[in-house]
C-alpha atoms as a PDB file:
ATOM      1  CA  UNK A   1      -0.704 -20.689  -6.083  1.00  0.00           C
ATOM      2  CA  UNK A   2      -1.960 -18.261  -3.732  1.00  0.00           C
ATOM      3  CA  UNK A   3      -5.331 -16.546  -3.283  1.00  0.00           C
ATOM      4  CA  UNK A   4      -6.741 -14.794  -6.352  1.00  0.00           C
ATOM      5  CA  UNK A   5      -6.967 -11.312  -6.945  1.00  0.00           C
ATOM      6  CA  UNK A   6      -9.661  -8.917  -5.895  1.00  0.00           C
ATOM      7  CA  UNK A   7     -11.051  -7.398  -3.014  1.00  0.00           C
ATOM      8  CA  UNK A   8     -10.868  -8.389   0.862  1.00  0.00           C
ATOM      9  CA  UNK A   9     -11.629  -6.795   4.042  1.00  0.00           C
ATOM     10  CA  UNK A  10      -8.677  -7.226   6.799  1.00  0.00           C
ATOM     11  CA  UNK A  11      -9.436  -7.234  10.585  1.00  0.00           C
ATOM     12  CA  UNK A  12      -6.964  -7.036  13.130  1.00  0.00           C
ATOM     13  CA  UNK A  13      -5.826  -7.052  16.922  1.00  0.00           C
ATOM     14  CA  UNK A  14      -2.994  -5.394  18.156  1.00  0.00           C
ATOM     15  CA  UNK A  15      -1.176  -4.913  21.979  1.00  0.00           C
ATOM     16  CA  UNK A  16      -1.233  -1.434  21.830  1.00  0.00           C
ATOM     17  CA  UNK A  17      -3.508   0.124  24.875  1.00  0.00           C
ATOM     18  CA  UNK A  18      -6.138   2.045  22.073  1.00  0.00           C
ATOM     19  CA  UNK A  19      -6.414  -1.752  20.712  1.00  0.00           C
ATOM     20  CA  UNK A  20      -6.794  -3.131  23.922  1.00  0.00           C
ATOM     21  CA  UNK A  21      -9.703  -0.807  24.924  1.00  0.00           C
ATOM     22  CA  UNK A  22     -11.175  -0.671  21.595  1.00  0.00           C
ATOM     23  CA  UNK A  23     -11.698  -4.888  21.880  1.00  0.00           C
ATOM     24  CA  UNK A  24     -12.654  -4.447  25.635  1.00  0.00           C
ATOM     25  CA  UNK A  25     -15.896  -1.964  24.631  1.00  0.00           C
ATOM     26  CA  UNK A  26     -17.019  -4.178  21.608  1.00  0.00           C
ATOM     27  CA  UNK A  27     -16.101  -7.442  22.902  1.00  0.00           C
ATOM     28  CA  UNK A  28     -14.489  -8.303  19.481  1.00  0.00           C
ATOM     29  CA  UNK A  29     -11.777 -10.330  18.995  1.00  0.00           C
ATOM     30  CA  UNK A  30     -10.484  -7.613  16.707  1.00  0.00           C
ATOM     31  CA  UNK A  31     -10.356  -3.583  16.804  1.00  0.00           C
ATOM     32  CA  UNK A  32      -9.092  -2.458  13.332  1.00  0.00           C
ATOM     33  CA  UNK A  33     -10.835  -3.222   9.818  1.00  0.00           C
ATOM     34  CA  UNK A  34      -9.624  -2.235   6.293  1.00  0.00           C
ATOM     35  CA  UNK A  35     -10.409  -2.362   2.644  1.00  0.00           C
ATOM     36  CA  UNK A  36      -7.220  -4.664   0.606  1.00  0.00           C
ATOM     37  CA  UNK A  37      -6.996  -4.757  -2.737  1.00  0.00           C
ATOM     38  CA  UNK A  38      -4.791  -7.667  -4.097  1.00  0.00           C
ATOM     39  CA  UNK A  39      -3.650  -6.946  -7.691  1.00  0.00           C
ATOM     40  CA  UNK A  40       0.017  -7.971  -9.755  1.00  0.00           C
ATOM     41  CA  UNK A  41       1.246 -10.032  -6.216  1.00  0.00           C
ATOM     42  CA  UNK A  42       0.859  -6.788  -3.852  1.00  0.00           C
ATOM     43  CA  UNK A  43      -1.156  -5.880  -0.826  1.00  0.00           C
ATOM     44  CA  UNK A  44      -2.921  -2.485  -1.107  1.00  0.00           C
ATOM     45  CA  UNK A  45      -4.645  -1.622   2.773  1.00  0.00           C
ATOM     46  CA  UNK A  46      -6.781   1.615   3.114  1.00  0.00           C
ATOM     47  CA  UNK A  47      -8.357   2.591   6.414  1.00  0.00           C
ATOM     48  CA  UNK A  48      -8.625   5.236   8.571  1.00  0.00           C
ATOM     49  CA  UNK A  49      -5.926   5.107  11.153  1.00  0.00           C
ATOM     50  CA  UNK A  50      -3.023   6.980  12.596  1.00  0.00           C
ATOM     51  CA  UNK A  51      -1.186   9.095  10.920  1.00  0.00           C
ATOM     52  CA  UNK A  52       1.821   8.482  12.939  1.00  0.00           C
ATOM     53  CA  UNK A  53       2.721   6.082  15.323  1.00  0.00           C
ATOM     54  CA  UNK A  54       3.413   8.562  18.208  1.00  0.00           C
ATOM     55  CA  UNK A  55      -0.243  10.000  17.873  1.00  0.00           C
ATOM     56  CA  UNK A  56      -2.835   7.098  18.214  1.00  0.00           C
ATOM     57  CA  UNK A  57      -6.216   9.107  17.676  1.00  0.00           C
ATOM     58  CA  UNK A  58      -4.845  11.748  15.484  1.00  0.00           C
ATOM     59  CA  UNK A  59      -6.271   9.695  12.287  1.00  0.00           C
ATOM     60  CA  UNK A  60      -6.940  10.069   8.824  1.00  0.00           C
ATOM     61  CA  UNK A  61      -7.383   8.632   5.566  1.00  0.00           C
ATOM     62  CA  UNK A  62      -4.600   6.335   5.407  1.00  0.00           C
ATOM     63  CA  UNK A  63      -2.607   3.646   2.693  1.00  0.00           C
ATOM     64  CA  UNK A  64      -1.249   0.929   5.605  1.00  0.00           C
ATOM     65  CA  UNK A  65       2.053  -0.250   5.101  1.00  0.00           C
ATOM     66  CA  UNK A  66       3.694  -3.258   5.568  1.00  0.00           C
ATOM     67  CA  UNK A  67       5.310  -2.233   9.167  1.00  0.00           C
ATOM     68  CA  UNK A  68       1.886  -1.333  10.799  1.00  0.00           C
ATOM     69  CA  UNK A  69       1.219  -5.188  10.460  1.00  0.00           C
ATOM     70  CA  UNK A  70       3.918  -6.627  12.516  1.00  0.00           C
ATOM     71  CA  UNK A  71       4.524  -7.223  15.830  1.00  0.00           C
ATOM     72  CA  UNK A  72       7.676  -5.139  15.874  1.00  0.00           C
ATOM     73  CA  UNK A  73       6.226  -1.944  14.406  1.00  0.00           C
ATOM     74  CA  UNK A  74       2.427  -2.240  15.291  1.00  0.00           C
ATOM     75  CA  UNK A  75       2.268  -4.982  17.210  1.00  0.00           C
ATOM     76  CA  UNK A  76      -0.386  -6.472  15.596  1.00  0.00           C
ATOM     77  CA  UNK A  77      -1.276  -9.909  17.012  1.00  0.00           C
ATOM     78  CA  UNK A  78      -3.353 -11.263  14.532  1.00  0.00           C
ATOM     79  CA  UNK A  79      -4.757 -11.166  11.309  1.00  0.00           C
ATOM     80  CA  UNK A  80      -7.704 -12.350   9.603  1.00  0.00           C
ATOM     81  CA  UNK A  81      -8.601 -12.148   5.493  1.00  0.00           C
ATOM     82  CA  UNK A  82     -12.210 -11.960   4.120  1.00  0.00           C
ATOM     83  CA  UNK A  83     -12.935 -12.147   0.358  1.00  0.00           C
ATOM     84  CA  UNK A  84     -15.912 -10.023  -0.543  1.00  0.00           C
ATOM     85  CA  UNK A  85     -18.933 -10.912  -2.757  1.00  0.00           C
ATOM     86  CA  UNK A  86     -18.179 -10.186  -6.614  1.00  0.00           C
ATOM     87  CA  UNK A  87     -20.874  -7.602  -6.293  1.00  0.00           C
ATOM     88  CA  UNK A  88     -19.320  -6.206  -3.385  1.00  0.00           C
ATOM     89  CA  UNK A  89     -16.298  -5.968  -4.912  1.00  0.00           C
ATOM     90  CA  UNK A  90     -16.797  -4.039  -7.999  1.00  0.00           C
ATOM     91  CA  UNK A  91     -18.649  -1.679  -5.557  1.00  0.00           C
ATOM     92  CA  UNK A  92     -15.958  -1.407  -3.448  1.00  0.00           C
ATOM     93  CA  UNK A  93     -13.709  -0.233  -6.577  1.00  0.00           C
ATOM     94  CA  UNK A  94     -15.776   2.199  -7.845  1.00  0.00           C
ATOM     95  CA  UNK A  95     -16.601   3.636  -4.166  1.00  0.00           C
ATOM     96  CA  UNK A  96     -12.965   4.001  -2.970  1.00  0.00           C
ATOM     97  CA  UNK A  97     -12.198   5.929  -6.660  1.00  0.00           C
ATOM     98  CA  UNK A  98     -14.931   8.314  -6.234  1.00  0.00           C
ATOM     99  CA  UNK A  99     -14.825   8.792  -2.214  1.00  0.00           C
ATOM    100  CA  UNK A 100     -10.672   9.336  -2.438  1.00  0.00           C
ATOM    101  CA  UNK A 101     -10.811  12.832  -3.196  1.00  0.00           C
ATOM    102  CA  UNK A 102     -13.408  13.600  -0.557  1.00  0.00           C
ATOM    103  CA  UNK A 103     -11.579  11.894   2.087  1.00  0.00           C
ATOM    104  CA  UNK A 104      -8.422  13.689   2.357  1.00  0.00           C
ATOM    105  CA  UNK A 105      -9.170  16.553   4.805  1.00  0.00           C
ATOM    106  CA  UNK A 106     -11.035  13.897   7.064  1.00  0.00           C
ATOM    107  CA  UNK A 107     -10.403  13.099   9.956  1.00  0.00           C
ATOM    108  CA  UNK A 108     -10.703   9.951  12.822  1.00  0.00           C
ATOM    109  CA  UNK A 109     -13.874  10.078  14.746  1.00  0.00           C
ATOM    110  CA  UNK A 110     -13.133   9.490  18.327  1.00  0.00           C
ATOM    111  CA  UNK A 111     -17.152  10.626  19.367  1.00  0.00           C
ATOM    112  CA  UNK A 112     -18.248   7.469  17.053  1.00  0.00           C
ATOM    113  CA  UNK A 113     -15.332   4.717  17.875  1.00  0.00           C
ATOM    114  CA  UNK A 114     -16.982   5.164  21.551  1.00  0.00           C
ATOM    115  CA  UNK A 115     -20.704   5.366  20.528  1.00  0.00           C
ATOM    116  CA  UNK A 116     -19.721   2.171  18.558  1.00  0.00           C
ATOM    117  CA  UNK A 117     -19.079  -0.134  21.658  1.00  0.00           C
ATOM    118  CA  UNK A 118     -22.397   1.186  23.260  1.00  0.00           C
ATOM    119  CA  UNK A 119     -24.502  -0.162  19.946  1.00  0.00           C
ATOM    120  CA  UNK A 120     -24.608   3.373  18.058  1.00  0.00           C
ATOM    121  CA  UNK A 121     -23.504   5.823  15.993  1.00  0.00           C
ATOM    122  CA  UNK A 122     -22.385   9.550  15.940  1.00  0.00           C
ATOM    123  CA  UNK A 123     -21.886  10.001  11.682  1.00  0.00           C
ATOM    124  CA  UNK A 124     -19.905  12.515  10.124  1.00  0.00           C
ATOM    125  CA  UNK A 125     -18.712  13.946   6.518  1.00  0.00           C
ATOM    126  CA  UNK A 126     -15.995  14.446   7.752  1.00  0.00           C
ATOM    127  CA  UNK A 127     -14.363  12.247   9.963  1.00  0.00           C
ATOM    128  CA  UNK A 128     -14.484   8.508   9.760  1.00  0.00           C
ATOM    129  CA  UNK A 129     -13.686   5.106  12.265  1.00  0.00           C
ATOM    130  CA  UNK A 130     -12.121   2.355  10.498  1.00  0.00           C
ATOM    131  CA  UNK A 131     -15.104   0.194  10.611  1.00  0.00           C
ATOM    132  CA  UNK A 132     -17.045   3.368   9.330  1.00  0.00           C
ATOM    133  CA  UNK A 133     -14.736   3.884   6.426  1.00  0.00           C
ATOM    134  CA  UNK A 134     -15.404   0.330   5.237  1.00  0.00           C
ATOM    135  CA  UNK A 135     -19.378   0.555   5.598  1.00  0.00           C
ATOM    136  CA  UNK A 136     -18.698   3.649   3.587  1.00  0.00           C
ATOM    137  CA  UNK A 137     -16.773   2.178   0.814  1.00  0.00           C
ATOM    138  CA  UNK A 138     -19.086  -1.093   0.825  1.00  0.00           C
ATOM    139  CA  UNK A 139     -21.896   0.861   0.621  1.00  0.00           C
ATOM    140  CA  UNK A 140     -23.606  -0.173   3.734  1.00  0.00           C
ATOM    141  CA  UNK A 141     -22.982   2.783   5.919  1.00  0.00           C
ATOM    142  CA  UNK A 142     -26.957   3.532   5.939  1.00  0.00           C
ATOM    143  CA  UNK A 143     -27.791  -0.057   6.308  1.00  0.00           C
ATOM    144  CA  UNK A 144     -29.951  -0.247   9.636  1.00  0.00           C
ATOM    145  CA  UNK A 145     -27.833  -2.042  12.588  1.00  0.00           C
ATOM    146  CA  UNK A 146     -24.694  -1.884  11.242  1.00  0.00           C
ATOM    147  CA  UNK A 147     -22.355  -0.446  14.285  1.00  0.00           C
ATOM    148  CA  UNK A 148     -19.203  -2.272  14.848  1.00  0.00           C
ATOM    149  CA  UNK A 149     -16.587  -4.642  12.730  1.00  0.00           C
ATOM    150  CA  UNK A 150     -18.949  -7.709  13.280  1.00  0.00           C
ATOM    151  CA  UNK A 151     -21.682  -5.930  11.838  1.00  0.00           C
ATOM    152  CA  UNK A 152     -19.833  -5.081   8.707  1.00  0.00           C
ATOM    153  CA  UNK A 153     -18.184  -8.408   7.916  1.00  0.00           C
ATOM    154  CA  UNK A 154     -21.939  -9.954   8.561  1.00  0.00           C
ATOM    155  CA  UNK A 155     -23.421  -7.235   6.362  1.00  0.00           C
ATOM    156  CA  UNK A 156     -21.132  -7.616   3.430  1.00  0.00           C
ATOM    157  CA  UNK A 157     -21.510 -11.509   3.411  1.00  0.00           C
ATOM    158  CA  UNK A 158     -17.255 -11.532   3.531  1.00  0.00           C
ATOM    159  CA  UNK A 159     -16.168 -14.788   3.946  1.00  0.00           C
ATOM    160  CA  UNK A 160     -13.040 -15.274   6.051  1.00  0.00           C
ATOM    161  CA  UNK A 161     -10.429 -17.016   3.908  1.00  0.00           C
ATOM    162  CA  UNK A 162      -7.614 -16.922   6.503  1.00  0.00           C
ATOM    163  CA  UNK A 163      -6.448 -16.200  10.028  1.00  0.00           C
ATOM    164  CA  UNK A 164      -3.049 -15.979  10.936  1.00  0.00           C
ATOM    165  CA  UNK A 165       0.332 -13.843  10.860  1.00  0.00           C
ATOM    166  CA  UNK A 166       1.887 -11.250   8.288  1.00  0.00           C
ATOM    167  CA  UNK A 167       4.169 -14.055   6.986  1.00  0.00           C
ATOM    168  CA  UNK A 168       1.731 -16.488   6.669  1.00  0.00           C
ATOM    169  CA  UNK A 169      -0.642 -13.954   5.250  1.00  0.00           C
ATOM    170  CA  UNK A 170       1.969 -13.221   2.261  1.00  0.00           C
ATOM    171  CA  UNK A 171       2.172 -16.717   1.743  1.00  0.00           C
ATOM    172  CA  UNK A 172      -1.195 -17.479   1.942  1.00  0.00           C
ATOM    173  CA  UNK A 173      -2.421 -14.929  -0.724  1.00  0.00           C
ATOM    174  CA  UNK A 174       1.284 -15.220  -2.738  1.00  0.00           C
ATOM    175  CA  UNK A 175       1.566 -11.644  -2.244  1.00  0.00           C
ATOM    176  CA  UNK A 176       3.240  -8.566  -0.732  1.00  0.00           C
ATOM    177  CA  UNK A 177       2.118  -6.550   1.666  1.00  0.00           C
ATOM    178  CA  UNK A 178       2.725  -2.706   0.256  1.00  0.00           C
ATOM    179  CA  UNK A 179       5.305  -1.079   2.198  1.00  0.00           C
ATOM    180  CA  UNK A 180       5.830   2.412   1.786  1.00  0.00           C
ATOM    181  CA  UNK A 181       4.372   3.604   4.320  1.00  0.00           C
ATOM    182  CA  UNK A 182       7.939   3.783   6.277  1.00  0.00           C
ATOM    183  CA  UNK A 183       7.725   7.223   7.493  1.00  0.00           C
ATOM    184  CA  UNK A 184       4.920   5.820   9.520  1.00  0.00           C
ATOM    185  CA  UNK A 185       7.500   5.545  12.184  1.00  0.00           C
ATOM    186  CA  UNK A 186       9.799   8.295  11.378  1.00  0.00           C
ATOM    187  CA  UNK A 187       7.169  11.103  11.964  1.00  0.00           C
ATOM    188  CA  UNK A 188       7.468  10.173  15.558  1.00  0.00           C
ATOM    189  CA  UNK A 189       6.401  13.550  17.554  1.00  0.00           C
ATOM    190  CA  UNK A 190       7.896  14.510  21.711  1.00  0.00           C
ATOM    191  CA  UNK A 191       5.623  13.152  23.724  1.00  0.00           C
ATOM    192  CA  UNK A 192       3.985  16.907  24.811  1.00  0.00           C
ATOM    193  CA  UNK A 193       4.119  17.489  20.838  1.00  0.00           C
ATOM    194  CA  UNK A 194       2.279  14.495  20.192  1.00  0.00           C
ATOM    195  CA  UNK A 195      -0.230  14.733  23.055  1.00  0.00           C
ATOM    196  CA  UNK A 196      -0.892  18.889  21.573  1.00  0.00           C
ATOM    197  CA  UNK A 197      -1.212  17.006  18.141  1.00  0.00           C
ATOM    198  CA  UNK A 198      -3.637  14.658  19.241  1.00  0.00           C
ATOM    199  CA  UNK A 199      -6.313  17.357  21.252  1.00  0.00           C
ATOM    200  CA  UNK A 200      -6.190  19.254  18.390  1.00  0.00           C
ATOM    201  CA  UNK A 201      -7.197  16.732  16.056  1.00  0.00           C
ATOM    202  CA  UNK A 202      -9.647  15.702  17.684  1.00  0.00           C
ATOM    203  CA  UNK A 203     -11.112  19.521  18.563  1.00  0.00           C
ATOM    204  CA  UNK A 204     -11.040  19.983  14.880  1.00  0.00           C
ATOM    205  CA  UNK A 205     -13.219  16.487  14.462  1.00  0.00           C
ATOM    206  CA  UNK A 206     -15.645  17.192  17.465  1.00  0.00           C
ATOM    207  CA  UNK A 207     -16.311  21.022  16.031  1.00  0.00           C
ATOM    208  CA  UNK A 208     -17.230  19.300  12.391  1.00  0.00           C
ATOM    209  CA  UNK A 209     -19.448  16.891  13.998  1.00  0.00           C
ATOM    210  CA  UNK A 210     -21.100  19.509  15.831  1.00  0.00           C
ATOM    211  CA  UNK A 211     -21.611  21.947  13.202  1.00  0.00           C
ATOM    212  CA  UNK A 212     -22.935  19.637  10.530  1.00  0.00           C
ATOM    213  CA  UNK A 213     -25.699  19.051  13.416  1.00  0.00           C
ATOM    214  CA  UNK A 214     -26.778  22.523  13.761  1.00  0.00           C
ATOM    215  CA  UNK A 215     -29.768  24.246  11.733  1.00  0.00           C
END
């Protein structure tokens, strides 16, 4: 019958290296954490993550598709599914609406992903973790103590409804993942193109940070 519509956070592990380190400084058993909306038998997955797969921490404001979820493409390990309060989820709507616009010229924020494994944070307007995205959109960004994934998922009072694969994901829930998000792989960059494309981005993030701190 499958798992009824609404809206879920999705954690995550992959074998990539950023993965691996990102798990090794939290001690989590996942690194990656994303707002799904599961309406008419699809999958809808907004984070902030990388814009291509060649360029790791040159992230934005993303819609996941279907290939960043499997081993193949983004070597994702495992997956687990948590079903938000009602309360939560109605907020969650409403949020993602209103923050969308806003959220387009941001940008991943390396300074805070490493503040996060050391208990704290560095915020920003404009440029987001994962795990900061979804405090954001859940409201609970300036709830006191809430730093990393665990935080979040204990915060929001989700309740983990699966754990598991892609596949079985699909058929748990009895619906698709979205997947357009195909030129995820074909925006590959040369590696010196993608390691230019990378500094950059995060220059641009650091020099936001920085100036939204001074008087």
């Amino acid at each position: 019958m499958g798992a009824p519509d609404g809206v879920y956070l999705l954690s995550s592990a992959a074998g990539t290296v950023v993965s691996k380190m990102i798990r090794l400084g939290t001690g989590g058993r996942h690194g990656h954490l994303t707002v799904v909306f599961l309406e008419d038998g699809q999958l809808r997955a907004y984070s902030f993550a990388r814009r291509r797969w060649s360029t790791p921490l040159d992230g934005a404001f993303v819609e996941e598709g279907r290939d960043r979820y499997t081993f193949e493409g983004g070597r994702c390990t495992e997956l687990a599914l948590f079903r938000l309060p009602a309360a939560l989820q109605r907020r969650a709507r409403e949020r993602l609406e209103w923050l969308r616009p806003q959220l387009a010229g941001c940008l991943y924020n390396l300074p805070d992903a490493v503040a996060s494994a050391l208990g704290f944070r560095v915020r920003s307007r404009a440029a987001y973790t994962c795990v900061a995205f979804c405090a954001l959109t859940l409201g609970l960004d300036r709830r006191p103590g809430v730093v990393s994934l665990r935080d979040v998922l204990r915060a929001s009072g989700a309740k983990m409804v699966y754990r598991g694969s892609l596949a079985g994901l699909e058929d748990f829930t009895g619906a698709r993942f979205w997947d357009g998000d195909s030129a995820f792989y074909s925006r590959r960059l040369p590696k010196a193109q993608a390691v230019a494309t990378v500094l950059a981005s995060q220059s641009r993030a650091i020099a936001r940070i920085i100036r939204e701190r001074l008087p």
